[in-house]
Protein backbone atom coordinates (compact mmCIF):
# COMPACT_ATOMS: atom_id res chain seq x y z
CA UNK A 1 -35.65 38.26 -7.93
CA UNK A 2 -36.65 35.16 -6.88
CA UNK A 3 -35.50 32.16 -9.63
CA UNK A 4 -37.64 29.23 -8.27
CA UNK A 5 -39.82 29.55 -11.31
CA UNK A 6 -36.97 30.33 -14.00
CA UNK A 7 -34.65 27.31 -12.55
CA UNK A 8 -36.47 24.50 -13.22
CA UNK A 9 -37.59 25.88 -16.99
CA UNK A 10 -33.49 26.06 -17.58
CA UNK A 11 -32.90 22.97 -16.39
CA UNK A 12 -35.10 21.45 -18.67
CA UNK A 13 -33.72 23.58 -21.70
CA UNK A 14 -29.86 22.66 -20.99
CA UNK A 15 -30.90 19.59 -19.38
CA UNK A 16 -29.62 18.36 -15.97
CA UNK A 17 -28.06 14.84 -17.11
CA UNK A 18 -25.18 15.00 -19.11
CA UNK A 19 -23.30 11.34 -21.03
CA UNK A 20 -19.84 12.12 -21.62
CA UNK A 21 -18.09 9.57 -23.98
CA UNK A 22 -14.10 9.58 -24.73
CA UNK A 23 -12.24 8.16 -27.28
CA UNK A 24 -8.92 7.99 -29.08
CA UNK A 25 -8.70 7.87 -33.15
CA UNK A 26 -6.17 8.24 -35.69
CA UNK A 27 -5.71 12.04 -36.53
CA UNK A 28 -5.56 11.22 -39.77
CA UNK A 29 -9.21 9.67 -39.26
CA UNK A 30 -10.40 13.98 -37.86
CA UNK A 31 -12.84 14.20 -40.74
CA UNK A 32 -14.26 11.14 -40.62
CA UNK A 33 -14.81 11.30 -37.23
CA UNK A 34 -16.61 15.10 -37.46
CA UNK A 35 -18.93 13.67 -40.39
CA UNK A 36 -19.75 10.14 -38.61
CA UNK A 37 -20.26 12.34 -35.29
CA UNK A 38 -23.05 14.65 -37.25
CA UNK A 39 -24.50 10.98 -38.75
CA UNK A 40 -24.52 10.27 -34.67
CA UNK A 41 -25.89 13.25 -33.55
CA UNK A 42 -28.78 12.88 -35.86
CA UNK A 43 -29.92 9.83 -35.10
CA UNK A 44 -29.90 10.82 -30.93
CA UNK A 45 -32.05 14.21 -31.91
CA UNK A 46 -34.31 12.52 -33.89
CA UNK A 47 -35.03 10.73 -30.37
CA UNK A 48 -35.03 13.55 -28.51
CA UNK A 49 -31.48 14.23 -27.18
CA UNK A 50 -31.53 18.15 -26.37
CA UNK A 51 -28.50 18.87 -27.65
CA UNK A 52 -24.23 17.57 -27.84
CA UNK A 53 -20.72 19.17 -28.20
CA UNK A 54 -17.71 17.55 -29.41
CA UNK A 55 -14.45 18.51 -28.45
CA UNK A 56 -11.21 17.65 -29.21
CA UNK A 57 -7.95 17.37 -26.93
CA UNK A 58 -6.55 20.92 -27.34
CA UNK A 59 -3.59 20.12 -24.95
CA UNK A 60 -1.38 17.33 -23.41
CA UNK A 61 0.22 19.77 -20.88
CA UNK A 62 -1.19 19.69 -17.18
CA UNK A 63 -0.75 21.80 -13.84
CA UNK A 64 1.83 20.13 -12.05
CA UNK A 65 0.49 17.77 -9.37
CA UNK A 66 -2.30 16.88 -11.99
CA UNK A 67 -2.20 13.94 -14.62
CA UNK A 68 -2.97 14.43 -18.33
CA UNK A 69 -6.43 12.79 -19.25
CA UNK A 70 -4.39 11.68 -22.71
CA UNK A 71 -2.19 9.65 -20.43
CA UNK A 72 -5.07 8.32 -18.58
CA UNK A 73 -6.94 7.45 -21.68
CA UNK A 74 -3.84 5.64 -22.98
CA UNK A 75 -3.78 8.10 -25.79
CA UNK A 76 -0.53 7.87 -27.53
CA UNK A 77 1.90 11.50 -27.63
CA UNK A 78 2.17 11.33 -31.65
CA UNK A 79 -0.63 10.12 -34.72
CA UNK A 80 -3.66 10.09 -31.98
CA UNK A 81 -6.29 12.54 -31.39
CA UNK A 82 -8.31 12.37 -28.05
CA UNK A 83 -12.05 13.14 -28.25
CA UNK A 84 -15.25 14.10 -25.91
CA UNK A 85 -18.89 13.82 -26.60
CA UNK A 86 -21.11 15.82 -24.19
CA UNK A 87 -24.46 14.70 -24.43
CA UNK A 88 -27.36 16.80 -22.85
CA UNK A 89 -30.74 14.95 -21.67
CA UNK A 90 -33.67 16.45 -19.26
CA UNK A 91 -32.91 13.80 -16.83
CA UNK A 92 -31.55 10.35 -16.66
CA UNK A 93 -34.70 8.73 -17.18
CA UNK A 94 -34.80 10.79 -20.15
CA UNK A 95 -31.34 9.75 -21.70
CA UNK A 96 -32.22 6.28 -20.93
CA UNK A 97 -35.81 6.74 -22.92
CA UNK A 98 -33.60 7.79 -26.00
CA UNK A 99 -30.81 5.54 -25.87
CA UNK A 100 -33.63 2.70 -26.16
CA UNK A 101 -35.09 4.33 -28.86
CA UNK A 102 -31.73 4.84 -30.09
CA UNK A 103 -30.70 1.13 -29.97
CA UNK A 104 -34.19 0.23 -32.11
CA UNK A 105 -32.87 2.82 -34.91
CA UNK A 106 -31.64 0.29 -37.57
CA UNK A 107 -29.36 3.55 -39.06
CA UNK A 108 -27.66 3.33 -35.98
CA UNK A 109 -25.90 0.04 -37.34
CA UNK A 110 -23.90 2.21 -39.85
CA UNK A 111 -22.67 4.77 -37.92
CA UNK A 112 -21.16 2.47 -35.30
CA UNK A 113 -19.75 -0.14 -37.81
CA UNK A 114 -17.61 2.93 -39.74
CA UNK A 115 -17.02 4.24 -35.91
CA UNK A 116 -15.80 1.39 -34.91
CA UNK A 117 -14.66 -0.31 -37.80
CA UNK A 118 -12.34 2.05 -39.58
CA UNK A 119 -12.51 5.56 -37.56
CA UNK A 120 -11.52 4.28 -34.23
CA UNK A 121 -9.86 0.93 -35.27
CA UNK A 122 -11.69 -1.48 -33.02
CA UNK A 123 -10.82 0.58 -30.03
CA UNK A 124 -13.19 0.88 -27.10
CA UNK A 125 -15.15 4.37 -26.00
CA UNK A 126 -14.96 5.72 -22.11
CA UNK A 127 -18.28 6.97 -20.86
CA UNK A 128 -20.46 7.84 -18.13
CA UNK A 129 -23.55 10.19 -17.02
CA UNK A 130 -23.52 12.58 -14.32
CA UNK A 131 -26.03 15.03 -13.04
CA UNK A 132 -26.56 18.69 -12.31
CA UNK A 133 -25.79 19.45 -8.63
CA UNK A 134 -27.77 22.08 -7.52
């Protein structure tokens, strides 16, 4: 079966740019940060984000010979949680179309204040975008 036509219809569905964006909080702060992530979330569909996953750190332990991203991160052992935001876009010209639109949202302003303000405690995000190698 040949997939040159099915390939590039799935790429567009799951998208071929993805923005992944780390960051430690309180784990007393795990709530907040679920219902200020679905506040987020809304905001980027509404401007056409395809779709996002949030994870949280399951583990600290690490193959030896391999570092722990918590340790990399700076995330401390005990009272932290370590977080990842995968966020799925056609393309990068795509993710950079929404994040402008995103930017011009005014209800943007809210969600990052209480991010930043009292979920995170002033404390800066990692991220970066990377794309599908074929």
């Amino acid at each position: 079966m040949n997939n040159s036509t099915t390939e590039p219809a799935r790429e567009i569905e799951i998208g071929s740019y993805v923005a992944l964006t780390f960051w430690r909080a309180p784990k007393k702060n795990r709530d907040a940060v679920v219902q200020v992530g679905r506040q987020n979330d809304q905001i980027w569909r509404k401007h056409g984000m395809l779709r996002s996953e949030t994870f949280l750190l399951g583990t600290r332990d690490v193959p030896t010979g391999c570092k722990s991203i918590a340790n990399i991160l700076s995330a401390a052992d005990e009272g932290e949680d370590l977080w990842v935001l995968q966020q799925f876009f056609r393309d990068r010209d795509h993710a950079d179309k929404v994040l402008s639109n995103v930017i011009k949202d005014e209800s943007i302003n809210k969600v990052v204040k209480e991010f930043y303000g009292e979920i995170a405690q002033g404390q800066s995000l990692v991220t970066g975008g990377f794309s599908r190698i074929v």
